[in-house]
PDB file of N, CA and C in Angstrom:
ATOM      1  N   UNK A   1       0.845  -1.184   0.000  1.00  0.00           N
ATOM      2  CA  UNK A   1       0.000   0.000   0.000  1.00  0.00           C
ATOM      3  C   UNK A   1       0.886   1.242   0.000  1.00  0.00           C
ATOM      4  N   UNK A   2       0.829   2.019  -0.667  1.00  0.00           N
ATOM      5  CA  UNK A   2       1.452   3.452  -1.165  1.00  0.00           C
ATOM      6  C   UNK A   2       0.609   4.652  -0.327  1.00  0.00           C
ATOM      7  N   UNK A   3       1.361   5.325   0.052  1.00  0.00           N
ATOM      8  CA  UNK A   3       0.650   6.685   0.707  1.00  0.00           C
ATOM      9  C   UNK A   3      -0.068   5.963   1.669  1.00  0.00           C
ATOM     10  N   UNK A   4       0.102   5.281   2.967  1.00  0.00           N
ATOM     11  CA  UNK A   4      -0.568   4.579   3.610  1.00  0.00           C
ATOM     12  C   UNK A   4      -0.501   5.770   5.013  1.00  0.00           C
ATOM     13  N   UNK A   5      -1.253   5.412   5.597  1.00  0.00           N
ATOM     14  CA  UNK A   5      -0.706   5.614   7.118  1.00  0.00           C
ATOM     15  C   UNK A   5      -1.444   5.246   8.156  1.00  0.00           C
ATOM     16  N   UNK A   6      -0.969   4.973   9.622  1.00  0.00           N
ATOM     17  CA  UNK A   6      -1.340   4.256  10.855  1.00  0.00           C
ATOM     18  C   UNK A   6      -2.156   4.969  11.474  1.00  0.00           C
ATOM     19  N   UNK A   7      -3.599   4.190  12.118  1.00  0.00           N
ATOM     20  CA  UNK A   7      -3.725   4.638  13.160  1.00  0.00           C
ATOM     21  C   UNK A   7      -4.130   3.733  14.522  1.00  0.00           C
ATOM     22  N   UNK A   8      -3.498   4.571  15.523  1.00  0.00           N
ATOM     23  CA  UNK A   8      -3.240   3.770  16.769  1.00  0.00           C
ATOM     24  C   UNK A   8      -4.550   4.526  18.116  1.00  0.00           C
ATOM     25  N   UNK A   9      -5.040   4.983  17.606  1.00  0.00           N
ATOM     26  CA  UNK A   9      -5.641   5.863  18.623  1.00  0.00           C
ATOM     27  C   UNK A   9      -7.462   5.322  17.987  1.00  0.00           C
ATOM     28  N   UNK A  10      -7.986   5.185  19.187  1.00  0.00           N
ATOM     29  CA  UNK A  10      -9.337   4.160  19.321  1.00  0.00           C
ATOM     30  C   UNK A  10     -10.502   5.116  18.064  1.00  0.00           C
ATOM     31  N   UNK A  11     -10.628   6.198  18.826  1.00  0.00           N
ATOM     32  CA  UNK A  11     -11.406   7.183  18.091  1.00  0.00           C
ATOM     33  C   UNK A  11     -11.161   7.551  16.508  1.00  0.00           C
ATOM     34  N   UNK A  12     -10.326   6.983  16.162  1.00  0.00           N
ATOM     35  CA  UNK A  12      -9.697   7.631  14.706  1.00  0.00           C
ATOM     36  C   UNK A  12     -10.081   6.375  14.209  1.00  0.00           C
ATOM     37  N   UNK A  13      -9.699   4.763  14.228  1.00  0.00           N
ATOM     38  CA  UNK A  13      -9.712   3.872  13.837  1.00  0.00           C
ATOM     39  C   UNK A  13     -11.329   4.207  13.779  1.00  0.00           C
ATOM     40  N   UNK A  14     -12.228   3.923  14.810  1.00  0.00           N
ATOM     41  CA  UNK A  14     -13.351   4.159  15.010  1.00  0.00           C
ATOM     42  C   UNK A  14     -14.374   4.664  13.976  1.00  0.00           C
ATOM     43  N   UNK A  15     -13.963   6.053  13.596  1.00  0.00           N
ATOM     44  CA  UNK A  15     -14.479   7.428  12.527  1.00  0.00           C
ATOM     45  C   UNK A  15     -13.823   6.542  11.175  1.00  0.00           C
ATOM     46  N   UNK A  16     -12.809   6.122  11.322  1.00  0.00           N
ATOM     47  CA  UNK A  16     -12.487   6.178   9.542  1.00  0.00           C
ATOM     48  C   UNK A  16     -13.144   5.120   9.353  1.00  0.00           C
ATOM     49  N   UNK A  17     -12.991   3.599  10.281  1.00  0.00           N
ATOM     50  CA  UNK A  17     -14.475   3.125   9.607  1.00  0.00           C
ATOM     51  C   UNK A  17     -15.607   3.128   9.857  1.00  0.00           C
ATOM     52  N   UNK A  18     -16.045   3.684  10.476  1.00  0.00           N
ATOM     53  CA  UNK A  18     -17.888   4.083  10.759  1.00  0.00           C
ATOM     54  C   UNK A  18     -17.641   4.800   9.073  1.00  0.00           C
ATOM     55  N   UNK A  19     -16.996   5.904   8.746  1.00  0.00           N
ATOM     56  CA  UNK A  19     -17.041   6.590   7.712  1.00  0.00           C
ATOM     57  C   UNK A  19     -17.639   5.673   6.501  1.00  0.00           C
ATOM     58  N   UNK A  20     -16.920   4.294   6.439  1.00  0.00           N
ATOM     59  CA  UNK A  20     -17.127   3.268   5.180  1.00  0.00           C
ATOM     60  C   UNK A  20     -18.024   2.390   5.597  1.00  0.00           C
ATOM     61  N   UNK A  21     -18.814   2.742   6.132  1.00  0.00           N
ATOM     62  CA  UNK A  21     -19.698   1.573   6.860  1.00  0.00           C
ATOM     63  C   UNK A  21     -19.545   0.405   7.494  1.00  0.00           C
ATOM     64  N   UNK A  22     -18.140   0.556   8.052  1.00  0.00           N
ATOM     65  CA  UNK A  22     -17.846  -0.357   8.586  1.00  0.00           C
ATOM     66  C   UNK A  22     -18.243  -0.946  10.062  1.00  0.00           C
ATOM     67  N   UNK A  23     -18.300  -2.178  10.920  1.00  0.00           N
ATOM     68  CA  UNK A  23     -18.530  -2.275  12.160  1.00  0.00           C
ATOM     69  C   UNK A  23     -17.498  -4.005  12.172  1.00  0.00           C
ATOM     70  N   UNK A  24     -17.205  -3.717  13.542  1.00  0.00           N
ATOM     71  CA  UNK A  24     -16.087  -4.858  14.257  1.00  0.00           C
ATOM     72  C   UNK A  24     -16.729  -6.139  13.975  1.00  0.00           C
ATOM     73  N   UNK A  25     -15.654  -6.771  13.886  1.00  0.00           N
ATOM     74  CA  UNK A  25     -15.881  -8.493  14.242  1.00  0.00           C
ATOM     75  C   UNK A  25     -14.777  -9.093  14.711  1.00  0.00           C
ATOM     76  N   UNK A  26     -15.086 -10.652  15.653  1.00  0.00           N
ATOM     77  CA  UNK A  26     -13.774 -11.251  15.992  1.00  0.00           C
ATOM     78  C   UNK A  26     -14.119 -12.508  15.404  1.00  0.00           C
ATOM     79  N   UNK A  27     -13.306 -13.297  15.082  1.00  0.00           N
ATOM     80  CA  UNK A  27     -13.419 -14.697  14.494  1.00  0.00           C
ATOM     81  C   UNK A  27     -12.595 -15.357  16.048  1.00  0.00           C
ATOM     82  N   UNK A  28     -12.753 -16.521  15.760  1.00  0.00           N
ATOM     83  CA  UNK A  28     -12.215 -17.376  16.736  1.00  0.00           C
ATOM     84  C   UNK A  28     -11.432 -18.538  15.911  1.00  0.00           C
ATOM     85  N   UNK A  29     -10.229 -18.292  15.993  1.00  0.00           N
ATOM     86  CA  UNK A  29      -9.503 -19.419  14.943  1.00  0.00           C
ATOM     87  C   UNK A  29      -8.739 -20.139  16.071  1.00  0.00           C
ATOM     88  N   UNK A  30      -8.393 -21.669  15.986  1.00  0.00           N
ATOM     89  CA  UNK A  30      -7.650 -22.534  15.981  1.00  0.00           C
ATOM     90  C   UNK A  30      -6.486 -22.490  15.655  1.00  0.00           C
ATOM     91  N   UNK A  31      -5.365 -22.608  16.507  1.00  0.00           N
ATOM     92  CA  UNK A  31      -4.110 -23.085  15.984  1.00  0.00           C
ATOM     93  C   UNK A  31      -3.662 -24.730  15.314  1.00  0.00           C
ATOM     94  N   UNK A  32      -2.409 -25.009  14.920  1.00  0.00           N
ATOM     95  CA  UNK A  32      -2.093 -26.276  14.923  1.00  0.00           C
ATOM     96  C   UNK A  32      -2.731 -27.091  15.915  1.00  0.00           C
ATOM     97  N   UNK A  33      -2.289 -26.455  17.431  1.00  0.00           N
ATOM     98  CA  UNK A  33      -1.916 -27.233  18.302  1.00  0.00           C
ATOM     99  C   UNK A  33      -3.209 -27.289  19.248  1.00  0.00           C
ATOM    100  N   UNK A  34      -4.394 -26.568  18.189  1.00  0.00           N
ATOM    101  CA  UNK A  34      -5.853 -26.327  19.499  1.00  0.00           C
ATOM    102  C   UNK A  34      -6.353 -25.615  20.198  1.00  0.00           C
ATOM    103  N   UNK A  35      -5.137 -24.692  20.046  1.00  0.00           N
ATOM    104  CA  UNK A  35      -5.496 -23.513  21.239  1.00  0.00           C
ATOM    105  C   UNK A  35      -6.195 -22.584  20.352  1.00  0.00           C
ATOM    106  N   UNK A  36      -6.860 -21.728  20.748  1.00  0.00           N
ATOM    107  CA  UNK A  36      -7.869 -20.537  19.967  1.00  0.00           C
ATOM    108  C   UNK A  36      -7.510 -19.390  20.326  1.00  0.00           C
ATOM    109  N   UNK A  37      -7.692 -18.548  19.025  1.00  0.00           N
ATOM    110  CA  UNK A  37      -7.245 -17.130  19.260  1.00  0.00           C
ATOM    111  C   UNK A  37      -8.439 -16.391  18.733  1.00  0.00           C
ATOM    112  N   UNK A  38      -8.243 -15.090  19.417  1.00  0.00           N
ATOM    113  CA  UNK A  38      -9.327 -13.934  18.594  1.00  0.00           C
ATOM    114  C   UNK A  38      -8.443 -13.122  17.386  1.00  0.00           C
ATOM    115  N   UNK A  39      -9.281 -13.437  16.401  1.00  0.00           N
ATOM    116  CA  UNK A  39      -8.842 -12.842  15.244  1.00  0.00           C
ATOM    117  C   UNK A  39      -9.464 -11.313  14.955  1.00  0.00           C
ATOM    118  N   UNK A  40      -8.897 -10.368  14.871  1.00  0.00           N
ATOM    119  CA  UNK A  40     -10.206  -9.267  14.676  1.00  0.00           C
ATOM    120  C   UNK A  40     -10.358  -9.143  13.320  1.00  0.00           C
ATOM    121  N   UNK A  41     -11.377  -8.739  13.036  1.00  0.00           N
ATOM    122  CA  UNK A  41     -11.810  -7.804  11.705  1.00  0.00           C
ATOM    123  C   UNK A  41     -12.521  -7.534  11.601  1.00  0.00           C
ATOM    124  N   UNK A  42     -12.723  -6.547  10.293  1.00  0.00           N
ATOM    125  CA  UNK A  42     -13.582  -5.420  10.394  1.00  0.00           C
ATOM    126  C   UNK A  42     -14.685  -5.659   8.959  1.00  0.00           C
ATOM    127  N   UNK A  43     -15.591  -5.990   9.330  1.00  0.00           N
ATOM    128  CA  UNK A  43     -17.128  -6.200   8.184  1.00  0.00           C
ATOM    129  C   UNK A  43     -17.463  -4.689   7.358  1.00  0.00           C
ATOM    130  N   UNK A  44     -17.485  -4.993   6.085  1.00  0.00           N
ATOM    131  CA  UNK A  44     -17.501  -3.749   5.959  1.00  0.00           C
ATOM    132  C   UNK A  44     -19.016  -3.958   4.444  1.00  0.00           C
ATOM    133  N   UNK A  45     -19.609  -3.572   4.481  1.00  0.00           N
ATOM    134  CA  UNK A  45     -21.171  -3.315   3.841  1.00  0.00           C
ATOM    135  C   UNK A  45     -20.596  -3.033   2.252  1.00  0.00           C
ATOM    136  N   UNK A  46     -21.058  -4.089   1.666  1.00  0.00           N
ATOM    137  CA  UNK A  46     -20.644  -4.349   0.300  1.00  0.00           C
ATOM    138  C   UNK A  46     -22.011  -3.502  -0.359  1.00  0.00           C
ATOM    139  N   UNK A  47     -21.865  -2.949  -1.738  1.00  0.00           N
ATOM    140  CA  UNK A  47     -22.981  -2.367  -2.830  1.00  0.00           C
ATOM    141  C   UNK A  47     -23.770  -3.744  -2.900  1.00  0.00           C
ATOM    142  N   UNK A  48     -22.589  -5.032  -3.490  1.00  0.00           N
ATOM    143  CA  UNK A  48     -23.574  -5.738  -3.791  1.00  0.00           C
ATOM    144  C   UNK A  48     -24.360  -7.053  -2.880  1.00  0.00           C
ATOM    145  N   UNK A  49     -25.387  -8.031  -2.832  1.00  0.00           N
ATOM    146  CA  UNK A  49     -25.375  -8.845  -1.830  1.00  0.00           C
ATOM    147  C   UNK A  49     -24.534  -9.773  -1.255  1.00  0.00           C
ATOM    148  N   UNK A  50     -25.117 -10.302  -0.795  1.00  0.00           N
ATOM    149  CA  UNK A  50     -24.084 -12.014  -0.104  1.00  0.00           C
ATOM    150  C   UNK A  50     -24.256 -11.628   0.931  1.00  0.00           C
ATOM    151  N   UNK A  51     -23.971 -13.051   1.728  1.00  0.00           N
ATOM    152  CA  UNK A  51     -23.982 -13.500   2.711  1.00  0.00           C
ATOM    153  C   UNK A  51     -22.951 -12.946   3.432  1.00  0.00           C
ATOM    154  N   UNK A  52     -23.276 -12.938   5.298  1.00  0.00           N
ATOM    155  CA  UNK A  52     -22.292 -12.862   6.218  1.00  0.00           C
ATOM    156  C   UNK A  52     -21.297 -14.563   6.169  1.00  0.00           C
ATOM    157  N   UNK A  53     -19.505 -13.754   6.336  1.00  0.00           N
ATOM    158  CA  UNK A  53     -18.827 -14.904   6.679  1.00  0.00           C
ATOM    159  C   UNK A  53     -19.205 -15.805   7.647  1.00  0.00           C
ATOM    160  N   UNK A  54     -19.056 -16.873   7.322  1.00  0.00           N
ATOM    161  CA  UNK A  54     -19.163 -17.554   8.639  1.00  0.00           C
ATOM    162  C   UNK A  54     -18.045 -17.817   9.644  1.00  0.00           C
ATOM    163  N   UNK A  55     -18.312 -17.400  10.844  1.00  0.00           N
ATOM    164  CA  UNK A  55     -17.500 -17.596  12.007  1.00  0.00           C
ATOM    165  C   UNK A  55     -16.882 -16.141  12.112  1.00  0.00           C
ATOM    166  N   UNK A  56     -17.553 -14.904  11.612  1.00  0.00           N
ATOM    167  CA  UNK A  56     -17.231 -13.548  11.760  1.00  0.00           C
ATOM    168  C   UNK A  56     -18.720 -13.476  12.794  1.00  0.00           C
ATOM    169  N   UNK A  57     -18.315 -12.834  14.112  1.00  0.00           N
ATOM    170  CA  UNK A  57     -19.323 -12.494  15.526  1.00  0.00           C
ATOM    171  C   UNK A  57     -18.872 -10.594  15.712  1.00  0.00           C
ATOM    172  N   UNK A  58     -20.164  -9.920  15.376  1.00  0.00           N
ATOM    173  CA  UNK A  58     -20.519  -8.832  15.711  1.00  0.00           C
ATOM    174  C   UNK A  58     -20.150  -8.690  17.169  1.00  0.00           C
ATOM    175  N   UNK A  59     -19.202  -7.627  17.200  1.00  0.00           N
ATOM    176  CA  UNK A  59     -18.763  -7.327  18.818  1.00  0.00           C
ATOM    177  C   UNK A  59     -18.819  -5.629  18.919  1.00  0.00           C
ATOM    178  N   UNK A  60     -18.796  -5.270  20.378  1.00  0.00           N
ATOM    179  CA  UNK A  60     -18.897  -3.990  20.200  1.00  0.00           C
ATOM    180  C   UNK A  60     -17.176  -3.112  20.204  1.00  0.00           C
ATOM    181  N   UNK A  61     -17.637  -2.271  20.037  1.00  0.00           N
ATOM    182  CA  UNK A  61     -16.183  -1.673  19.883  1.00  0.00           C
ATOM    183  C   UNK A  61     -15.510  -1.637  20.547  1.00  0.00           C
ATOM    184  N   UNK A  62     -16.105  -1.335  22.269  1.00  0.00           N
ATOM    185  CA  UNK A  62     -14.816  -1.618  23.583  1.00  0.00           C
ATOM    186  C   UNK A  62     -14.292  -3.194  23.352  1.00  0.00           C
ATOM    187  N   UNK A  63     -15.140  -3.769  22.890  1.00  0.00           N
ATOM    188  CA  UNK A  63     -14.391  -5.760  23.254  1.00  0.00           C
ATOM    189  C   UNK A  63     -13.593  -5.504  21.594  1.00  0.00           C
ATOM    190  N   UNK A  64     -13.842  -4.876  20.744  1.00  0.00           N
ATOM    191  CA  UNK A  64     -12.682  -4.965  19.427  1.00  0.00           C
ATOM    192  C   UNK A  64     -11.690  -4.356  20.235  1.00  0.00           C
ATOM    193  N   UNK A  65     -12.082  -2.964  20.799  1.00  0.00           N
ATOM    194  CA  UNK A  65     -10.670  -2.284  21.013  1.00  0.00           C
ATOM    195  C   UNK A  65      -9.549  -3.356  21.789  1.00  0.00           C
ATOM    196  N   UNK A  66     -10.425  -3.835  23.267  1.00  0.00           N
ATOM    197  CA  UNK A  66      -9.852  -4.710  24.165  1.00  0.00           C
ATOM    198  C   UNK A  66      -8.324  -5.441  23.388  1.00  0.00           C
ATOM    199  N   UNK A  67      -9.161  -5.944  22.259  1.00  0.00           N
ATOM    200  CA  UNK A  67      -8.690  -7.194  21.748  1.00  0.00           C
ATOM    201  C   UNK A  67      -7.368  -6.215  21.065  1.00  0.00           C
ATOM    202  N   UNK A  68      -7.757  -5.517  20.352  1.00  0.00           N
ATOM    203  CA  UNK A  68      -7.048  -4.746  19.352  1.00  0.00           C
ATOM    204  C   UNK A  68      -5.330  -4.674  20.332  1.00  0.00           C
ATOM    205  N   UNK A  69      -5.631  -3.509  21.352  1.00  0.00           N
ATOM    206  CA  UNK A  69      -4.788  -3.617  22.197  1.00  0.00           C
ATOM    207  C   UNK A  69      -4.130  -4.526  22.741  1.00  0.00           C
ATOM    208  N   UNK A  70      -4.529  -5.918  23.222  1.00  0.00           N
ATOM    209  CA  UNK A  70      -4.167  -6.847  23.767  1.00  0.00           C
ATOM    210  C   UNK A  70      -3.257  -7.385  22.613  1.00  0.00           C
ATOM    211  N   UNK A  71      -3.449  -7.452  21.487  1.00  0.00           N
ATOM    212  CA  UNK A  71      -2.505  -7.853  20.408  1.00  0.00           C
ATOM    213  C   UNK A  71      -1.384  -7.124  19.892  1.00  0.00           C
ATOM    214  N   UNK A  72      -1.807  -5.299  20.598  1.00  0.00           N
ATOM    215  CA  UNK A  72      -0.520  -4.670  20.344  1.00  0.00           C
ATOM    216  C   UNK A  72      -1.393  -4.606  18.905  1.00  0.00           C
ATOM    217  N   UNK A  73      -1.975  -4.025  18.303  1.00  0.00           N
ATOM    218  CA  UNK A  73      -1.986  -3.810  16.533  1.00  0.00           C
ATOM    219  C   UNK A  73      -2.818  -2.578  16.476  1.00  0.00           C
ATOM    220  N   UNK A  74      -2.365  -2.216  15.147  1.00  0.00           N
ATOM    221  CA  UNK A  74      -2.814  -0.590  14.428  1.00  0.00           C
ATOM    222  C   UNK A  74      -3.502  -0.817  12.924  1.00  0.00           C
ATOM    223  N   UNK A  75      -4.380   0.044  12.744  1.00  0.00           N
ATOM    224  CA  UNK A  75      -4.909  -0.156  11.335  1.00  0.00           C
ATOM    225  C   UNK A  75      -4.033   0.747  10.190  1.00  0.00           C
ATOM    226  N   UNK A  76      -3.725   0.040   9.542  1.00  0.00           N
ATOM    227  CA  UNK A  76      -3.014   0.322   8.390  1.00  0.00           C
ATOM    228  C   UNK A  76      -4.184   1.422   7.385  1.00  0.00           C
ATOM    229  N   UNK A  77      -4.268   1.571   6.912  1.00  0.00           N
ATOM    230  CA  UNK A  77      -5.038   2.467   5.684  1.00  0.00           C
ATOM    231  C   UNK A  77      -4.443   3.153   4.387  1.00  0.00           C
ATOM    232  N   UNK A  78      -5.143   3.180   3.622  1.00  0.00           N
ATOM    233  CA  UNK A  78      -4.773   3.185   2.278  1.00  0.00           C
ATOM    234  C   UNK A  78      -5.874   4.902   1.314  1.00  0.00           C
ATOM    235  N   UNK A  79      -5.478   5.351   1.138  1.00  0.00           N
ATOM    236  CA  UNK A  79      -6.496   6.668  -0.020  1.00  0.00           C
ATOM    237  C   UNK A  79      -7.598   5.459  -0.391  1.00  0.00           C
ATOM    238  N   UNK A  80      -7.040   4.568  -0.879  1.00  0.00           N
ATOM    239  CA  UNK A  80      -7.892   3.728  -2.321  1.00  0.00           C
ATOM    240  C   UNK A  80      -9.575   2.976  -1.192  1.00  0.00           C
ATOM    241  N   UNK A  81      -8.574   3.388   0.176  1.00  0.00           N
ATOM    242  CA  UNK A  81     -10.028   2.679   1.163  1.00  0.00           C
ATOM    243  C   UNK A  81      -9.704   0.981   1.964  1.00  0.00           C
ATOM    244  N   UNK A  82      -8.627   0.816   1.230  1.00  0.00           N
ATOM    245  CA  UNK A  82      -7.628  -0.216   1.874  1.00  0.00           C
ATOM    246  C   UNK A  82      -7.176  -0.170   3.233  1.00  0.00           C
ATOM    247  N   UNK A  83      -7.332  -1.107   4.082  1.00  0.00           N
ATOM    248  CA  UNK A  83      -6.602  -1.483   5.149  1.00  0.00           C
ATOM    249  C   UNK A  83      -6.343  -3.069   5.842  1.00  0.00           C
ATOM    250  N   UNK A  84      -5.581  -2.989   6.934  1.00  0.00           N
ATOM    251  CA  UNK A  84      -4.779  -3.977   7.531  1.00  0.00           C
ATOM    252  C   UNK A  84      -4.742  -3.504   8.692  1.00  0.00           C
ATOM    253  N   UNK A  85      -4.647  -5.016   9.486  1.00  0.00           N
ATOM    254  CA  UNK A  85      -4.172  -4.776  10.559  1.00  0.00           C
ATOM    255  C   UNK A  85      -2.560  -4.970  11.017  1.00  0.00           C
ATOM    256  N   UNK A  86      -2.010  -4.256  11.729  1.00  0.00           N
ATOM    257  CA  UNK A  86      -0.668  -4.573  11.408  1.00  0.00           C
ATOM    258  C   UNK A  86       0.344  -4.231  13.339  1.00  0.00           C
ATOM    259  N   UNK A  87       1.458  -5.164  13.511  1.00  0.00           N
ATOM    260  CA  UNK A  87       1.410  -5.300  14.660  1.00  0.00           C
ATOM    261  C   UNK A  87       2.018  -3.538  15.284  1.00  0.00           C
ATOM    262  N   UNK A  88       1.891  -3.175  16.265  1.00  0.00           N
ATOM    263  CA  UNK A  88       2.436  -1.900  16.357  1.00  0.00           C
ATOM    264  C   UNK A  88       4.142  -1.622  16.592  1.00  0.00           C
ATOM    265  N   UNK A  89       4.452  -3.448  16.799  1.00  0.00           N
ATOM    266  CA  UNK A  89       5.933  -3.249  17.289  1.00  0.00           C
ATOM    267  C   UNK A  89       6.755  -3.001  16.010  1.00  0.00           C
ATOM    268  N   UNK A  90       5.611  -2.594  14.730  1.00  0.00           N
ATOM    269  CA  UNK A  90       6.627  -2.590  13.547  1.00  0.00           C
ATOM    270  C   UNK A  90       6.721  -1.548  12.954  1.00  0.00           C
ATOM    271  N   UNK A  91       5.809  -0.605  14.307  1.00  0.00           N
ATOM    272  CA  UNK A  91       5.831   0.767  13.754  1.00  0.00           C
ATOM    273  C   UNK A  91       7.388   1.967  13.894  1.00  0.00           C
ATOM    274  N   UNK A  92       7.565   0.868  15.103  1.00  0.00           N
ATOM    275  CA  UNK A  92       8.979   1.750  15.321  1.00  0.00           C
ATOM    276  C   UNK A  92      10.440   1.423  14.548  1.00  0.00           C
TER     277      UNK A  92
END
């Protein structure tokens, strides 16, 4: 992603996607070894139809943030409307 930039601060992540219609989700994935992790991401309201992923759970924004933080990660963003999540220890 070109011309990108971070944000680390709850309220900003928040606004830029409420802006795209976006709202939180956590998945619950499996490792190799069994153990489960919260995956976050972010659902974002397509023009056209389809279905919700399966195993994407509507959460509210304090339990995304929770999580967000607890993983240490920042949303990446893009002009084009692009983003990522990305860890924060790679910001420095």
């Amino acid at each position: 992603m070109s011309d990108t930039h971070t944000l680390t601060r709850h309220s900003d992540i928040q606004n830029w996607v409420c802006d795209r219609h976006g709202t939180p989700a956590i998945a619950r994935v499996r490792n190799r070894f069994g153990g489960e992790k919260a995956q976050l991401l972010l659902r974002f309201v397509r023009s056209h139809g389809g279905s919700i992923d399966d195993g994407m759970s509507p959460v509210s924004w304090n339990a995304w943030f929770a999580e967000l933080d607890r993983q240490q990660l920042a949303l990446r963003v893009a002009p084009d409307g692009a983003c990522e999540l990305v860890s924060r220890s790679a910001l420095n």
